[in-house]
C-alpha atoms as a PDB file:
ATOM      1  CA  UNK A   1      98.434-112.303  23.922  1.00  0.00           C
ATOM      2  CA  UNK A   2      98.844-113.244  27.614  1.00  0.00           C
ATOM      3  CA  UNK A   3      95.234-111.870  28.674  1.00  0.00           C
ATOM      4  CA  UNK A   4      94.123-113.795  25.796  1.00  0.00           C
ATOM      5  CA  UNK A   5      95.339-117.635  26.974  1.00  0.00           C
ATOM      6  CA  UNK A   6      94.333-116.285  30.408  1.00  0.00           C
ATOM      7  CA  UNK A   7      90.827-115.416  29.415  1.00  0.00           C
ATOM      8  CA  UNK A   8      90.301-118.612  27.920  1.00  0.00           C
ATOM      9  CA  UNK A   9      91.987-121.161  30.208  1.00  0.00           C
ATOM     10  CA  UNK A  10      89.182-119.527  33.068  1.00  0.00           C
ATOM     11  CA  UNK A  11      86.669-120.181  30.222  1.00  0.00           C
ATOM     12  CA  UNK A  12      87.572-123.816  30.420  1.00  0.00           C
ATOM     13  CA  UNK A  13      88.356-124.299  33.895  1.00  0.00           C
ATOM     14  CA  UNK A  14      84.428-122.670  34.650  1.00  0.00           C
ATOM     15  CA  UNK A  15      83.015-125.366  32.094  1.00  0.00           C
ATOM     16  CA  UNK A  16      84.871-128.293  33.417  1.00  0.00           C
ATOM     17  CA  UNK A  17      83.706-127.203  37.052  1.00  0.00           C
ATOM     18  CA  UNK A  18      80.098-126.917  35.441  1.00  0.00           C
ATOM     19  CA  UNK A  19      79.990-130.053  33.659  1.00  0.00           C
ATOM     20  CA  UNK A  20      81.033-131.970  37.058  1.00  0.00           C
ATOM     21  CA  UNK A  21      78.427-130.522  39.151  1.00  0.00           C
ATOM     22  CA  UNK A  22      75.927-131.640  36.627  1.00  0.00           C
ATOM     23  CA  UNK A  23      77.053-134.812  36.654  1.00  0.00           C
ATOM     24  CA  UNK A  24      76.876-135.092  40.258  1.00  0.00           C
ATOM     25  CA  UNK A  25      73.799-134.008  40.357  1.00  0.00           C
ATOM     26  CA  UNK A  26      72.270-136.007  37.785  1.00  0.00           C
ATOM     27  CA  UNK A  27      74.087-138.924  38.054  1.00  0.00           C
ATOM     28  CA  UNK A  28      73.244-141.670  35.108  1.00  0.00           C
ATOM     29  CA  UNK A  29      70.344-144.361  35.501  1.00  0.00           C
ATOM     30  CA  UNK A  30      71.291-147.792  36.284  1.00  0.00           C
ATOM     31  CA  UNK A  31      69.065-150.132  34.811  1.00  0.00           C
ATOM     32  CA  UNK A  32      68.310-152.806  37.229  1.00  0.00           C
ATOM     33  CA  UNK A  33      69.391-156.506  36.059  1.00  0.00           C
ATOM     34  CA  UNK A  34      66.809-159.042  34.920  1.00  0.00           C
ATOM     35  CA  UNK A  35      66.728-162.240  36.397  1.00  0.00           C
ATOM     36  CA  UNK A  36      64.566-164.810  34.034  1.00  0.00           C
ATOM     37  CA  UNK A  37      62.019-166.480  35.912  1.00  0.00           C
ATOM     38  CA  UNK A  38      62.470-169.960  37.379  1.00  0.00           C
ATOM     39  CA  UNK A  39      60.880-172.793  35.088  1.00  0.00           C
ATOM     40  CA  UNK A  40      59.599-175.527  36.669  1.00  0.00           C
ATOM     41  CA  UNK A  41      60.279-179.117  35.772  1.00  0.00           C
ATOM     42  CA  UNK A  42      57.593-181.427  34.904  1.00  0.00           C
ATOM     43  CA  UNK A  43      55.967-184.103  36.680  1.00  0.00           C
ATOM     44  CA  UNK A  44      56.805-187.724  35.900  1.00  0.00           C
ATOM     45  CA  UNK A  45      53.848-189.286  34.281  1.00  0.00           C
ATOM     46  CA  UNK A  46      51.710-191.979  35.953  1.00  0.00           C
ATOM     47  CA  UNK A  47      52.461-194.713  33.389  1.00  0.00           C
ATOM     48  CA  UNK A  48      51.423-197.979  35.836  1.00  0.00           C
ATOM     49  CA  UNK A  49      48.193-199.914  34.902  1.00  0.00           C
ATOM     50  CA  UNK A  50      45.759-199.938  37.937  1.00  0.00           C
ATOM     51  CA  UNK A  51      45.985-203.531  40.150  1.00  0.00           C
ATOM     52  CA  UNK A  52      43.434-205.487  38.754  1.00  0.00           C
ATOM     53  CA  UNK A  53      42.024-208.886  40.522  1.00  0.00           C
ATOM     54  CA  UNK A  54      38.779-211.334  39.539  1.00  0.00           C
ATOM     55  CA  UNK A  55      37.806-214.417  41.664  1.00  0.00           C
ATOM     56  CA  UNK A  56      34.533-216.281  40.960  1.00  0.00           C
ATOM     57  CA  UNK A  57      35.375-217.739  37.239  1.00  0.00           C
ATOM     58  CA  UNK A  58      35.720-221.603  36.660  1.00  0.00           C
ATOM     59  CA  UNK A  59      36.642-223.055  33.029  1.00  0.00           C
ATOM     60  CA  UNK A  60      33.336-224.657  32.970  1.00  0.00           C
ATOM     61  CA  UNK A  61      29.711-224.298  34.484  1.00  0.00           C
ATOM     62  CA  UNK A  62      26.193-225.793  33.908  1.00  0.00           C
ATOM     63  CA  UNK A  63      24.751-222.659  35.887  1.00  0.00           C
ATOM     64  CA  UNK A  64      23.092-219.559  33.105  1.00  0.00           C
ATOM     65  CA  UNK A  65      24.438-216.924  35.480  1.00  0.00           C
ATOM     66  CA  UNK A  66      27.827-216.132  36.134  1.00  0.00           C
ATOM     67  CA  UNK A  67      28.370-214.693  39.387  1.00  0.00           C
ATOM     68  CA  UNK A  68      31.805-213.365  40.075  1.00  0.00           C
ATOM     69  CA  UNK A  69      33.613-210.258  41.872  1.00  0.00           C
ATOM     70  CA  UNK A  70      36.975-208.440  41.907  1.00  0.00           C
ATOM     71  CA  UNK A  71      39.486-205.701  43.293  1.00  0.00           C
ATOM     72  CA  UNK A  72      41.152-202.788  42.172  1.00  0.00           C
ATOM     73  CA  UNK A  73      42.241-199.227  42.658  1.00  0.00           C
ATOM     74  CA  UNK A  74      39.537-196.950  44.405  1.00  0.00           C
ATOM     75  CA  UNK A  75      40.073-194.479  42.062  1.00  0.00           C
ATOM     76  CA  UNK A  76      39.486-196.391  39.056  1.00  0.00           C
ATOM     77  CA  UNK A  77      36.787-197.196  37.101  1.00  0.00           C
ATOM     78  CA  UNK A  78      35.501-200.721  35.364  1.00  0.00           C
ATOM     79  CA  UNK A  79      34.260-202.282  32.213  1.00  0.00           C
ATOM     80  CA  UNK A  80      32.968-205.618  31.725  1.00  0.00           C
ATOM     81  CA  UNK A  81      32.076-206.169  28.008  1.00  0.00           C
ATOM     82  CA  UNK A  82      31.874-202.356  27.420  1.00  0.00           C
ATOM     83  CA  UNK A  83      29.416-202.454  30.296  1.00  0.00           C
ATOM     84  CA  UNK A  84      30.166-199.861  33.164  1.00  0.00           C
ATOM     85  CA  UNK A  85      30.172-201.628  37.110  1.00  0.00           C
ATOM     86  CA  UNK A  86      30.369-199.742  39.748  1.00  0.00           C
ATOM     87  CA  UNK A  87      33.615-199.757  41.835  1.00  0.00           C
ATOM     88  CA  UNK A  88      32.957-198.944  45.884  1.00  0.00           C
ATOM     89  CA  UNK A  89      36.316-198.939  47.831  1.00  0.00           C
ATOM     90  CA  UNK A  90      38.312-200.828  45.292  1.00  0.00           C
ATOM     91  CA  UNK A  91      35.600-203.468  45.067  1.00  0.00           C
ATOM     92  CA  UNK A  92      33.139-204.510  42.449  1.00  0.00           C
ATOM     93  CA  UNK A  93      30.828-207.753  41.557  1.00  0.00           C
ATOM     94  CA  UNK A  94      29.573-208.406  38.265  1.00  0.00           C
ATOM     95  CA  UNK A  95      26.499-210.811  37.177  1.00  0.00           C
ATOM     96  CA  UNK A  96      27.124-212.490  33.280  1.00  0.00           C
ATOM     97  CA  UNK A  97      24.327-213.822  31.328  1.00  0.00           C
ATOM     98  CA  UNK A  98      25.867-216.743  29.799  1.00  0.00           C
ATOM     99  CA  UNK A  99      24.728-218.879  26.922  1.00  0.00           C
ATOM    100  CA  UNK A 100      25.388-222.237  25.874  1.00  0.00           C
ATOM    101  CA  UNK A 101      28.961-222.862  24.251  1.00  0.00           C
ATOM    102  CA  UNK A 102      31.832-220.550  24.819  1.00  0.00           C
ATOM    103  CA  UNK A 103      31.794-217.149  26.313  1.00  0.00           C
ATOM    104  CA  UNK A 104      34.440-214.494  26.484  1.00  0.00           C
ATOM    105  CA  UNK A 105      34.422-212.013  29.357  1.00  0.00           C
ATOM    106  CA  UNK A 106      36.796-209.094  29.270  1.00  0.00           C
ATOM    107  CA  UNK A 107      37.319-206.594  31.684  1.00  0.00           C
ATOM    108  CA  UNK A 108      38.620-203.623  32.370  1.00  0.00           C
ATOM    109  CA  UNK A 109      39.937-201.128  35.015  1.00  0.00           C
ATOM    110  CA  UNK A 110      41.373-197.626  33.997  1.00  0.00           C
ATOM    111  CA  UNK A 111      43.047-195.085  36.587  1.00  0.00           C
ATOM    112  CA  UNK A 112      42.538-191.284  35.822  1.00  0.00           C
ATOM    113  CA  UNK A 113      45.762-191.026  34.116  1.00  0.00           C
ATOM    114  CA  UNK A 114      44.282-192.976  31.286  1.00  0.00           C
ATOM    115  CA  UNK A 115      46.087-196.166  31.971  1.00  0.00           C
ATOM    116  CA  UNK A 116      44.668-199.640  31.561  1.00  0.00           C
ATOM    117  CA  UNK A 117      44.539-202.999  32.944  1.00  0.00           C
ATOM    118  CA  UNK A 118      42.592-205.832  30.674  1.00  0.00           C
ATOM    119  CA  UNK A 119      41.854-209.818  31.793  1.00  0.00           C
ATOM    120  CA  UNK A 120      40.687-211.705  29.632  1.00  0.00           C
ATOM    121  CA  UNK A 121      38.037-214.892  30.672  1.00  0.00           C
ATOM    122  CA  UNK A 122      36.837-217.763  28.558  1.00  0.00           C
ATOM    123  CA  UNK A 123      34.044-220.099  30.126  1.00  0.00           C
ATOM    124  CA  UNK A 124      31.924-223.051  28.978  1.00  0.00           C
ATOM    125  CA  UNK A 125      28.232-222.908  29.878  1.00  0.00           C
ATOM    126  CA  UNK A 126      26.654-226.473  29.229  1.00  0.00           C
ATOM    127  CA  UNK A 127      23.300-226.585  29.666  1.00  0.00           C
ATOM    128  CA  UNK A 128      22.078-229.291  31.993  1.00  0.00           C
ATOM    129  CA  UNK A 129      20.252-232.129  31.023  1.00  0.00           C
ATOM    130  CA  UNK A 130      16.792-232.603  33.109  1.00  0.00           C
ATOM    131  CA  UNK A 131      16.670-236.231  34.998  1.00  0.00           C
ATOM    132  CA  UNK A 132      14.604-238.834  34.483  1.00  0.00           C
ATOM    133  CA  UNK A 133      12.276-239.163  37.623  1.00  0.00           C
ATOM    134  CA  UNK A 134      12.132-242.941  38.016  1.00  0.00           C
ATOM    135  CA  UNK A 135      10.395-242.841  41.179  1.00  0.00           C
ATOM    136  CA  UNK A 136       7.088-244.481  40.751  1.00  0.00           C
ATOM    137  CA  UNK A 137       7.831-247.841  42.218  1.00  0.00           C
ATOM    138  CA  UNK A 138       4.127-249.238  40.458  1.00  0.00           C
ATOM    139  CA  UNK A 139       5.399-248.045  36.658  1.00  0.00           C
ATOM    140  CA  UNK A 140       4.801-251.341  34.626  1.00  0.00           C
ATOM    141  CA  UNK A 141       6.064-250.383  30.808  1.00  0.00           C
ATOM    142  CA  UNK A 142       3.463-251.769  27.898  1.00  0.00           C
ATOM    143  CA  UNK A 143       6.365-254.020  25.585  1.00  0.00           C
ATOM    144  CA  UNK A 144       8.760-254.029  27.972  1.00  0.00           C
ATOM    145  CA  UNK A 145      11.927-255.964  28.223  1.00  0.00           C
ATOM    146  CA  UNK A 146      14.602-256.561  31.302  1.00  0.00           C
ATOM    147  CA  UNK A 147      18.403-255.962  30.808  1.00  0.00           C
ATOM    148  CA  UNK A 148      20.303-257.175  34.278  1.00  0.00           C
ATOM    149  CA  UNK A 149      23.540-255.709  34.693  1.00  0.00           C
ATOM    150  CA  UNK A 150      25.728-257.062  37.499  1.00  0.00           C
ATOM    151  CA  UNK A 151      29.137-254.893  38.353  1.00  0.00           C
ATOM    152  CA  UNK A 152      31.683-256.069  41.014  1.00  0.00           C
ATOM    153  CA  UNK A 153      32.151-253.742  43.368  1.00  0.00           C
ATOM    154  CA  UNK A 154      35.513-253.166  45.083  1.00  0.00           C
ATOM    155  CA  UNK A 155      35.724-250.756  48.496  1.00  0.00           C
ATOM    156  CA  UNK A 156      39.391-250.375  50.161  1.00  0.00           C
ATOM    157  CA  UNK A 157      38.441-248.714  53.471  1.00  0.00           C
ATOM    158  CA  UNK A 158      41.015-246.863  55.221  1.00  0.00           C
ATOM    159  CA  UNK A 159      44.273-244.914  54.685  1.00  0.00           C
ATOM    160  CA  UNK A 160      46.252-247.294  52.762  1.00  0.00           C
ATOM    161  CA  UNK A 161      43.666-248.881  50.854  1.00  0.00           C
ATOM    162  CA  UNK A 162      44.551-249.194  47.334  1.00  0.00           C
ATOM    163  CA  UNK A 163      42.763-249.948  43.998  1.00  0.00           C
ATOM    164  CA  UNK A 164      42.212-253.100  42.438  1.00  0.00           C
ATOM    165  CA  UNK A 165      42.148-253.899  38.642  1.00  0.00           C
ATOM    166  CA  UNK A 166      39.067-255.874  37.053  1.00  0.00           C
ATOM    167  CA  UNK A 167      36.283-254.284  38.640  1.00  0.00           C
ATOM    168  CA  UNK A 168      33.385-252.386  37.653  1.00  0.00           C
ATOM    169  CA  UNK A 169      33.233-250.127  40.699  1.00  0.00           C
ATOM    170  CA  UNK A 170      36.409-249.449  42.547  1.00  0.00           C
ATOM    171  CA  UNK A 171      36.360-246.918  45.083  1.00  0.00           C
ATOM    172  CA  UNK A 172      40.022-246.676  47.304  1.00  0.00           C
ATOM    173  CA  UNK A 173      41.040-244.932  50.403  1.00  0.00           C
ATOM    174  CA  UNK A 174      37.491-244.250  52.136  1.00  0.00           C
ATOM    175  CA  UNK A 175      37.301-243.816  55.911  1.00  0.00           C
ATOM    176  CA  UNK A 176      34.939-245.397  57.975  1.00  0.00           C
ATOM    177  CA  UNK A 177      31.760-242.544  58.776  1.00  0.00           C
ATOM    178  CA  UNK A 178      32.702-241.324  55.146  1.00  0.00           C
ATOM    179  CA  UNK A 179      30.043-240.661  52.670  1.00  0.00           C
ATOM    180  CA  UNK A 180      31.290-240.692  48.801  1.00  0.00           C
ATOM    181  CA  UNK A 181      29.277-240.622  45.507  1.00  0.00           C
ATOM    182  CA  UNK A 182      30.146-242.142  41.784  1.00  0.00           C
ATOM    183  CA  UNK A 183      28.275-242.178  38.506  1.00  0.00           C
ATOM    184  CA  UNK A 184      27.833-245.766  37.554  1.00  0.00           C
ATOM    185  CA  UNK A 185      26.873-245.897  33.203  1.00  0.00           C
ATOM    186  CA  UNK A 186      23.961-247.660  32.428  1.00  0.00           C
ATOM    187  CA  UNK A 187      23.044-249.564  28.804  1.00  0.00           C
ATOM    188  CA  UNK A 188      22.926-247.420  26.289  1.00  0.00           C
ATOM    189  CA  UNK A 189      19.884-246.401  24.243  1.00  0.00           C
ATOM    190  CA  UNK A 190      17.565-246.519  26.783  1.00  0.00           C
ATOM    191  CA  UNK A 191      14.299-245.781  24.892  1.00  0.00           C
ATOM    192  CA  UNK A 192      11.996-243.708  27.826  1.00  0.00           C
ATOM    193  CA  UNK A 193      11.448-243.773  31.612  1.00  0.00           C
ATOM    194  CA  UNK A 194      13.324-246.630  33.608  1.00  0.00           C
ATOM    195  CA  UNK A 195      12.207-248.752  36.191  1.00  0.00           C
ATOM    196  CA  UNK A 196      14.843-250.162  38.454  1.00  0.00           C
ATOM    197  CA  UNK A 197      15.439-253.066  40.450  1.00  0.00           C
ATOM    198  CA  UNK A 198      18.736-253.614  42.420  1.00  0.00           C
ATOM    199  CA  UNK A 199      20.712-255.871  45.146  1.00  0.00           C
ATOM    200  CA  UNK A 200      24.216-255.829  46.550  1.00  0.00           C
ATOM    201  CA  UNK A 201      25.276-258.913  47.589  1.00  0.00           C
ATOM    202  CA  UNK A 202      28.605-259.680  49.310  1.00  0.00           C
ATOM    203  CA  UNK A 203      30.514-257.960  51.679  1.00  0.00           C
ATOM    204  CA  UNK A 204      29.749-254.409  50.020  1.00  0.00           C
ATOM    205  CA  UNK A 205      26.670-254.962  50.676  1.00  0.00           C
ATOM    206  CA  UNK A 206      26.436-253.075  53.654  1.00  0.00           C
ATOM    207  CA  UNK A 207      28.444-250.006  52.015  1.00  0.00           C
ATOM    208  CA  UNK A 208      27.283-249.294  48.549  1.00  0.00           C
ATOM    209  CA  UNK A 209      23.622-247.409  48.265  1.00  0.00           C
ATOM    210  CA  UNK A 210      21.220-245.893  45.742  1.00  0.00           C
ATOM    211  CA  UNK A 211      19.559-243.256  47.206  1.00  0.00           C
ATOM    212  CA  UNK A 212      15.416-243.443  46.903  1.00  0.00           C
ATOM    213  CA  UNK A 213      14.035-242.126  44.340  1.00  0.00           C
ATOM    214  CA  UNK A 214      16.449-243.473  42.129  1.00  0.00           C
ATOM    215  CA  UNK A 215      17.347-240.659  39.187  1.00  0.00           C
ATOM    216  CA  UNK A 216      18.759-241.182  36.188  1.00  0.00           C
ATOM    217  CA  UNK A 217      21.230-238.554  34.559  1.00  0.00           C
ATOM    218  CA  UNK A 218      21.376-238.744  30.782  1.00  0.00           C
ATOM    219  CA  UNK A 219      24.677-237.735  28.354  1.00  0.00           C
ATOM    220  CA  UNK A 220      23.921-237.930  24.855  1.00  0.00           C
ATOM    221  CA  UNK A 221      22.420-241.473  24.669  1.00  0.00           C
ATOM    222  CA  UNK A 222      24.083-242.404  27.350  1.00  0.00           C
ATOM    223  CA  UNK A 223      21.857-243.015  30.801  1.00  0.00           C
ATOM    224  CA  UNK A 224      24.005-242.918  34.389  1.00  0.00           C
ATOM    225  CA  UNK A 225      22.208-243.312  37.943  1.00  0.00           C
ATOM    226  CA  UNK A 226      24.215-241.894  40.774  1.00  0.00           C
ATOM    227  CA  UNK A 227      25.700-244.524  43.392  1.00  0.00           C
ATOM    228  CA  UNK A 228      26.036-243.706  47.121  1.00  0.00           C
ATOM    229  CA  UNK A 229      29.042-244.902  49.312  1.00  0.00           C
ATOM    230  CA  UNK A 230      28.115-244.494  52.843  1.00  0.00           C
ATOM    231  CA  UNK A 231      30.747-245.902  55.043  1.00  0.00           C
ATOM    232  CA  UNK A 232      29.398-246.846  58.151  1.00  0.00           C
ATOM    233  CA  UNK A 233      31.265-245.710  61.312  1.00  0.00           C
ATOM    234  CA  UNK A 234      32.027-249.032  63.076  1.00  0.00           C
ATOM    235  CA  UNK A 235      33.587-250.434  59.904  1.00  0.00           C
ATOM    236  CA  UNK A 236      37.407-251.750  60.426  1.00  0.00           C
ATOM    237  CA  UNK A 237      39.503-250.990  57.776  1.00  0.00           C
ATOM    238  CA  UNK A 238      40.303-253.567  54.976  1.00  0.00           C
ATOM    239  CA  UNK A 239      38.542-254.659  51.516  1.00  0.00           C
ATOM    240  CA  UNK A 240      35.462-254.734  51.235  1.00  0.00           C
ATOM    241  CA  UNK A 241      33.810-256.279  47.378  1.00  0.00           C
ATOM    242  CA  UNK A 242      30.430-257.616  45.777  1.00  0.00           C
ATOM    243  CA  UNK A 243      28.051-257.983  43.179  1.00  0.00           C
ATOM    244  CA  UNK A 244      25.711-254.976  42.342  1.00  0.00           C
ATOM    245  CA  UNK A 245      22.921-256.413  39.930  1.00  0.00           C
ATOM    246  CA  UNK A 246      20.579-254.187  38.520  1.00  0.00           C
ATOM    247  CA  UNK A 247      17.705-254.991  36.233  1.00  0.00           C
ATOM    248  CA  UNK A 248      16.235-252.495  33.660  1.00  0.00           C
ATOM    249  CA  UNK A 249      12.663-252.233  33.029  1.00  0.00           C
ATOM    250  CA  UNK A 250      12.086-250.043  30.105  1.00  0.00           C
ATOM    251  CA  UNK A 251       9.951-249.554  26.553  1.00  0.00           C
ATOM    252  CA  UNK A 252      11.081-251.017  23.968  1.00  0.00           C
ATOM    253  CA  UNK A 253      11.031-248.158  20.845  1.00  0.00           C
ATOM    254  CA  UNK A 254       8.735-248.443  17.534  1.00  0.00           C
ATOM    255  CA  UNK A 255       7.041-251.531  18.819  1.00  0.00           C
END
């Protein structure tokens, strides 16, 4: 019985000896730890409209062609009326056929993110009426009749001058060597061309001028000639009034 427990407490005591040498020998894999890449955040998006400037526009013009320019980002690109305009530096210039009435101009500037600035431009194009050339002093009307119109005329010359109530003409505040211009209205319905006579009498006289040829500017039915206020140099400063008369030689319609 004793050689029996013997024999197999060596049997386990040569297995347990085996078993550790194996394992020492082979010791067990350790799988390395994964580390999950690093994610990136993203990038703030470009959500500013590019700058966006226009000079050149006026609320009204007489001229077909509207000339006018602007600034933006270098980068971006421009749109007038759906049109494309090329953008050098940040700079760009843009010609608009105009027609009569109202016209709407509308640009555009986009940056490469897709963002957009728009302005908005309303302008007036009036066409211009042609003048009357009046300058043939020997033009002798068949049927025609004279209308004299005499205006009184008041020029304030110098820095305090002030206006006066109950004249025709009343120019304030001009300085001596000072040129200045005013549209003076004619009669109305003034049938065809216009011969004209005029004198300045008083102390204006030496002031007021119509310049040679005379030309007449029409507005509906409505005839203007343009007046001249030349200030001579020398003048002192103070008030300075008169009489313009100016007689209308014209053709007298369906005669």
């Amino acid at each position: 019985m004793m050689k029996k427990l013997l024999a197999i407490l060596l049997v386990s005591i040569l297995f347990f000896g085996c078993t550790q040498q194996a394992q020492l020998q082979n010791p067990p894999s350790k799988e390395p730890v994964k580390t999950p890449p690093k994610t990136q955040s993203p990038a703030a998006k470009d959500t500013t409209p590019p700058e966006l400037k226009l000079s050149g526009f006026a609320e009204t013009t007489d001229k077909p062609l509207l000339d006018f320019s602007g600034t933006t980002e270098p980068s971006a690109t421009v749109k007038v009326n759906d049109a494309a305009v090329k953008v050098a530096n940040g700079k760009f210039s843009y010609s608009a056929s105009l027609v009569e009435g109202e016209n709407i101009i509308v640009v555009v500037a986009a940056d490469k993110a897709g963002n957009k600035k728009t302005i908005t431009k309303t302008i007036v194009y009036t066409k211009p009426q042609a003048p009357i050339d009046t300058s043939k002093d020997s033009y002798v009307p068949a049927n025609g009749v004279v209308n004299t119109q005499e205006l009184k005329i008041h020029l304030g010359v110098g820095p305090a001058s002030a206006g006066k109530d109950g004249f025709d003409i009343d120019m304030a505040k001009l300085m001596p060597g000072s040129t200045s211009e005013t549209m003076m209205a004619l009669s109305n319905k003034l049938d065809s061309a216009v011969h004209l006579e005029y004198s300045i009498s008083g102390s204006a006289s030496g002031v007021v001028k119509l310049p040679a040829p005379v030309t007449l500017y029409k507005l509906g039915e409505q005839r203007f000639v343009k007046l001249t206020i030349a200030v001579p140099p020398e003048l002192a400063y103070g008030d300075y009034e008169g009489v313009l008369t100016i007689k209308e030689t014209r053709e007298r319609a369906n005669q």
